[in-house]
Protein backbone atom coordinates (compact mmCIF):
# COMPACT_ATOMS: atom_id res chain seq x y z
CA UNK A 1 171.72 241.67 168.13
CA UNK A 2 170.22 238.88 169.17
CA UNK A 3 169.76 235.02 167.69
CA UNK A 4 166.90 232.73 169.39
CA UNK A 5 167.26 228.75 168.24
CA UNK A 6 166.16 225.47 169.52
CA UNK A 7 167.36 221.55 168.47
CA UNK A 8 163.84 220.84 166.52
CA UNK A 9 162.23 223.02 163.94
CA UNK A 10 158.65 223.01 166.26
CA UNK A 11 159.97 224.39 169.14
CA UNK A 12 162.28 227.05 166.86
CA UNK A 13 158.66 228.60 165.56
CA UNK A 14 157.21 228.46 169.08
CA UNK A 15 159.84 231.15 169.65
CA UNK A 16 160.14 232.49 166.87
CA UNK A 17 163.40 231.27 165.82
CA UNK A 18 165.40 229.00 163.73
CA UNK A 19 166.99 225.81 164.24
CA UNK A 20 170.43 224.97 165.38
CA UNK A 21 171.55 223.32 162.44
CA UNK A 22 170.33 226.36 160.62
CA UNK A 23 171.53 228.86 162.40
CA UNK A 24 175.06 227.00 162.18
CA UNK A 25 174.71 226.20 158.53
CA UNK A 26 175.00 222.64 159.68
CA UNK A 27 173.90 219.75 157.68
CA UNK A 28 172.11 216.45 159.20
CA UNK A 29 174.48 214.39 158.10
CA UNK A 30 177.79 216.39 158.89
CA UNK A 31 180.64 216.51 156.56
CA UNK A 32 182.98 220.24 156.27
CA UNK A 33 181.54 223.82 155.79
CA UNK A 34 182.61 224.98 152.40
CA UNK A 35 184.34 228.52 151.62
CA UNK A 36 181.11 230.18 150.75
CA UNK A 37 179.10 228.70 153.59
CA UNK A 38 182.27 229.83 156.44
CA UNK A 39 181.67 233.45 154.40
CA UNK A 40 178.11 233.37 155.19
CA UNK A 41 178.27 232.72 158.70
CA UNK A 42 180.73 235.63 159.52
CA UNK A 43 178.37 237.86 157.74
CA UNK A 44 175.27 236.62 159.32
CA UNK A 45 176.99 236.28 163.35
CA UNK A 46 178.80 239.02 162.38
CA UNK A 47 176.34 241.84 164.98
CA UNK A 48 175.15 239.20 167.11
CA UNK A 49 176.00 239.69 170.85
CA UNK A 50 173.32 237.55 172.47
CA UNK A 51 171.65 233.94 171.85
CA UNK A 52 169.26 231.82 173.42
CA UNK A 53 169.26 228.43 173.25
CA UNK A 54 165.37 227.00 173.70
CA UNK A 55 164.83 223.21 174.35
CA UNK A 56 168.69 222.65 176.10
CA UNK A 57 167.89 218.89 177.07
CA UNK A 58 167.66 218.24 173.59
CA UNK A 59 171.43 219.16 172.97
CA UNK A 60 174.50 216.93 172.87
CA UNK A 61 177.65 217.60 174.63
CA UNK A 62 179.04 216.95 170.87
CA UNK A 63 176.49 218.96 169.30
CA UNK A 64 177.41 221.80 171.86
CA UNK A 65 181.04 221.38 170.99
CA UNK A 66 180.41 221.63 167.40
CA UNK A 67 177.85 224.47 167.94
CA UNK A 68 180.57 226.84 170.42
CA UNK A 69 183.41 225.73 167.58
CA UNK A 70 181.87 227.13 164.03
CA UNK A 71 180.18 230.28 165.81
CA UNK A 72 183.52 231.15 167.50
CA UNK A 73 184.99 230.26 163.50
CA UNK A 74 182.12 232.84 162.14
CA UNK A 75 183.01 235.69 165.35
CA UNK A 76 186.91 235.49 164.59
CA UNK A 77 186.97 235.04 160.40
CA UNK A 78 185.44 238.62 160.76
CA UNK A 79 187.55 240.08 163.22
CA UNK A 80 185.35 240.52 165.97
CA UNK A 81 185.42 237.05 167.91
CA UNK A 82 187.67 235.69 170.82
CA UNK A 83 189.42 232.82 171.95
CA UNK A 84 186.52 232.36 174.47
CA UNK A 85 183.45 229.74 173.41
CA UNK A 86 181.09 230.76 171.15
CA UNK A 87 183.13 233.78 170.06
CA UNK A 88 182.39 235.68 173.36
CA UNK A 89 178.54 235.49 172.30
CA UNK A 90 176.27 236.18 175.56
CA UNK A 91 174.37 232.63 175.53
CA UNK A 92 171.72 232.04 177.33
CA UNK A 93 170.53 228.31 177.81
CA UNK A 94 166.64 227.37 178.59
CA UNK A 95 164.89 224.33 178.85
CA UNK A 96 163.62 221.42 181.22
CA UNK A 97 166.30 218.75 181.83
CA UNK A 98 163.17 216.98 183.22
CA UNK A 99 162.38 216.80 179.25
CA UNK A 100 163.36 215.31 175.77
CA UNK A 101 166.98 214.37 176.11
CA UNK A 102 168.90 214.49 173.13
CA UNK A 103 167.94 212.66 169.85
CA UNK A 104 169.79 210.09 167.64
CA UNK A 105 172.43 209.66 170.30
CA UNK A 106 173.19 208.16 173.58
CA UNK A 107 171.47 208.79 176.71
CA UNK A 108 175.08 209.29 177.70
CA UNK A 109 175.65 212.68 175.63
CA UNK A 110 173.19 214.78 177.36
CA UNK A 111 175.07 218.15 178.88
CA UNK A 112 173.92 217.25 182.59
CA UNK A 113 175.86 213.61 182.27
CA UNK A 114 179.66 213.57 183.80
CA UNK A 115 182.25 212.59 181.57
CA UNK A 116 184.05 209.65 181.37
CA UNK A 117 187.66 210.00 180.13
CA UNK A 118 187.69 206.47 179.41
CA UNK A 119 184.93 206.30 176.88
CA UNK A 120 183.92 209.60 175.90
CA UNK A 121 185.25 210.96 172.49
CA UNK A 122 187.26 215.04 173.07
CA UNK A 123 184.12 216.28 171.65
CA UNK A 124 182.20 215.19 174.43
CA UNK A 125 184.28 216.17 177.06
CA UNK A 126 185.00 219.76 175.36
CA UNK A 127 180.82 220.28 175.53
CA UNK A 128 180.64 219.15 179.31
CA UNK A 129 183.32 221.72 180.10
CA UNK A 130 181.62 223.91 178.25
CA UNK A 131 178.54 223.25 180.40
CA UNK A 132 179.74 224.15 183.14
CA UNK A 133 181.09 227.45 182.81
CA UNK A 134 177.20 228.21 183.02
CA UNK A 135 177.34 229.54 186.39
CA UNK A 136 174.37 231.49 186.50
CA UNK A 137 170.96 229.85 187.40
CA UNK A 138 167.54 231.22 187.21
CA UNK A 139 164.79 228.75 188.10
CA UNK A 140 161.51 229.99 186.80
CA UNK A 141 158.86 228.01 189.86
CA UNK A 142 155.94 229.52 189.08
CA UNK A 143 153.16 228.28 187.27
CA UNK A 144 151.38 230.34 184.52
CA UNK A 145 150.44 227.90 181.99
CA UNK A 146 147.87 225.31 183.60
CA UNK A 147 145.73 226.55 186.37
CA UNK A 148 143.65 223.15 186.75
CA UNK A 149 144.69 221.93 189.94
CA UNK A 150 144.43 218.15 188.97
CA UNK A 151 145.82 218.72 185.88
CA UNK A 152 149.04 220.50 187.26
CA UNK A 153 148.76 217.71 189.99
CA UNK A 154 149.29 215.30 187.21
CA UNK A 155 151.78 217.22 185.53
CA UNK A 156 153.95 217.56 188.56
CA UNK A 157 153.76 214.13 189.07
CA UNK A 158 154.96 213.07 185.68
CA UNK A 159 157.96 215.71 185.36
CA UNK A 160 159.08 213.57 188.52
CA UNK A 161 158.39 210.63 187.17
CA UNK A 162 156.15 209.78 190.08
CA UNK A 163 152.35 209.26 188.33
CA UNK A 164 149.96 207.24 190.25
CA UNK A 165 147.12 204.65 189.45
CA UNK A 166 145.07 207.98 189.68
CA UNK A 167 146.71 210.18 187.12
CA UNK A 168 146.59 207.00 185.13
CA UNK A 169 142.89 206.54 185.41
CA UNK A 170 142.40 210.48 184.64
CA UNK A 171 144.10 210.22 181.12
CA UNK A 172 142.28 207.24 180.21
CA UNK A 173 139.22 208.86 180.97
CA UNK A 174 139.99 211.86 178.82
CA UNK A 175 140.57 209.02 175.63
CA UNK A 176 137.24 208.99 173.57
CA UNK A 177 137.04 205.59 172.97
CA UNK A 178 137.56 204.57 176.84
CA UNK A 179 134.63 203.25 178.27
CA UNK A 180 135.17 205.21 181.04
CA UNK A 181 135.60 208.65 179.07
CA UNK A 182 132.06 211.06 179.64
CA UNK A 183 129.81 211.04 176.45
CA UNK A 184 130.57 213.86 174.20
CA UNK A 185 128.25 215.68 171.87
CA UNK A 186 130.35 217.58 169.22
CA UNK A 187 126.65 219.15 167.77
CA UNK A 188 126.72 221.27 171.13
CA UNK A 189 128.85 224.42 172.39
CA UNK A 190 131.78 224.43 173.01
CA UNK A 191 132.21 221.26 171.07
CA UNK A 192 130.79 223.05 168.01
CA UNK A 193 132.58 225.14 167.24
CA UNK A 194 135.94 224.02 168.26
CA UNK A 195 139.06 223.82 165.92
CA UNK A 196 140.89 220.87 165.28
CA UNK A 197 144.89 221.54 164.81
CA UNK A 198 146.01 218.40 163.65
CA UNK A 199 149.84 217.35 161.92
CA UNK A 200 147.90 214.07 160.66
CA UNK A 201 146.65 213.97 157.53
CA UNK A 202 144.49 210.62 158.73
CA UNK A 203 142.85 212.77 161.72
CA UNK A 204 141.85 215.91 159.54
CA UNK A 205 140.38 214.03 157.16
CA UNK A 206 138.12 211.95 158.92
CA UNK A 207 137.16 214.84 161.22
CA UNK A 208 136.44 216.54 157.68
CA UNK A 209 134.70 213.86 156.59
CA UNK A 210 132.53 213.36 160.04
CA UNK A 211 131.61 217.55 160.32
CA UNK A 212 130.27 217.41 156.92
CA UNK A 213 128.06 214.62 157.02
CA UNK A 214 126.79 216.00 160.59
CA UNK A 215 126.40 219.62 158.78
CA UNK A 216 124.27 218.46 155.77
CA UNK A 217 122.03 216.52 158.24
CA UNK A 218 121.26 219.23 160.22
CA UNK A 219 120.35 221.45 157.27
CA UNK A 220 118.40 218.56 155.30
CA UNK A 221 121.02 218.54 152.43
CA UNK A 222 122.02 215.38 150.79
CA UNK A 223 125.49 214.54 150.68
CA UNK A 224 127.15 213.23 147.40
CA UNK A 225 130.56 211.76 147.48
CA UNK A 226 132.31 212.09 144.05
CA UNK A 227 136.13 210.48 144.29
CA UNK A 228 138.05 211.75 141.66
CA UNK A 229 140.11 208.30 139.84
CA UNK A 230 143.01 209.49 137.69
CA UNK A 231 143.71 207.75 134.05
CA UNK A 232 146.03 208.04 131.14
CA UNK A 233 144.20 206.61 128.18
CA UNK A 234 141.63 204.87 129.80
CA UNK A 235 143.96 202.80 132.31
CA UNK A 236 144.52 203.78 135.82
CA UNK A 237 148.34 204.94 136.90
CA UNK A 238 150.70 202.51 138.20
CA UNK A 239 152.17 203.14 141.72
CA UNK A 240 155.06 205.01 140.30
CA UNK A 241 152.89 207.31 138.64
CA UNK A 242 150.90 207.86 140.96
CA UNK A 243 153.70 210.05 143.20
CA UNK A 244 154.55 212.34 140.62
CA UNK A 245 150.66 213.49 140.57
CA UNK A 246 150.29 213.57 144.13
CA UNK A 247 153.08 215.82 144.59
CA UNK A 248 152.28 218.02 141.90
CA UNK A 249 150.82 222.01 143.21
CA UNK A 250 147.47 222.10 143.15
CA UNK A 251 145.76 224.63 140.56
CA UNK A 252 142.44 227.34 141.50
């Protein structure tokens, strides 16, 4: 019964959802849904009564428009939508207007910004009005995530936009090549035995590279670097073959 989605595929899997463009059957770069795609999407909103939208800032007044518009499409091919938006769904929006504003389009376009009848496309002004049939505000106040004073300090600062040279002097500090920044011995606890969760490939491998040198020292091993060079008869690959290779699965 219900359907939980966000703008970006990270915060989608923070919830435990999927993204908007998935959930819509959307693609990137727009164009018309065909027969069996419309199909789909009545089968799959078909039971849905409630969805949450995670991340609102991030959302268009277009991209709202176009959301409400194939969902309400999906609710009536079946039979069990409305005229109303988003096919009488129960929706639920949640987010930070403090945060991201939408991507790959005007500042303009966020939900929060009045229309202009002069400039703004239909779509635009269709997802404003759609806005603000929200009526119903909850604002969530308290604090359960940080409970380091100066750290929330710093936090509440910057979702104002307020920082001062003091917050800016506390992040450079915690930046390990600041002069400023306390020495840090990653042999010791908690350092240790810490886990690095990393999206660069760059950062994982030197941190790879710099925890095995430091673990064969403290043993006494010797560490022996072998790089692997691939070759088709003797001669190395050209750039162009080198892609196919890299994206090949690896095997064992």
């Amino acid at each position: 019964m219900l359907v939980k989605g966000a703008y970006t595929g990270l915060t989608a899997s923070v919830i435990d959802g999927k993204t908007l463009h998935f959930l819509a059957m959307m693609s990137v770069q727009g164009g018309r849904q065909s027969a069996q795609t419309i199909k789909a999407l009545e089968a799959y909103w078909r039971d849905k009564h409630y969805f949450i939208i995670d991340e609102i800032s991030m959302v268009s007044r277009q991209m709202f428009t176009k959301l409400s518009g194939i969902i309400s499409q999906a609710k009536a091919g079946d039979g069990t939508g409305t005229e109303e938006p988003f096919g009488g769904l129960n929706v639920i929006l949640v987010g930070d207007f403090h945060q991201f504003p939408p991507v790959t389009t005007k500042a303009l376009t966020a939900l929060y910004w009045p229309c202009n009848p002069e400039k703004d496309t239909n779509s635009n002004m269709l997802g404003r009005k759609l806005y603000e049939q929200f009526d119903t505000v909850v604002r969530l106040k308290t604090q359960v995530r940080v409970t380091d004073p100066e750290w929330l300090d710093l936090l509440q600062h910057a979702w104002h936009g307020t920082c001062q040279e003091s917050h800016i002097t506390m992040l450079c500090h915690l930046v390990l090549t600041h002069n400023g920044c306390p020495m840090t011995d990653f042999m010791l606890p908690p350092w240790k035995d810490t886990l690095l969760v990393t999206p660069r490939h760059a950062m994982h491998m030197q941190w790879n590279s710099m925890s095995v040198k430091h673990r064969t020292q403290a043993n006494g091993h010797t560490l022996i670097k072998c790089p692997a060079f691939d070759t088709i008869n003797g001669r190395s690959l050209t750039l162009q073959e080198k892609f196919p290779v890299a994206a090949k699965p690896k095997s064992g």
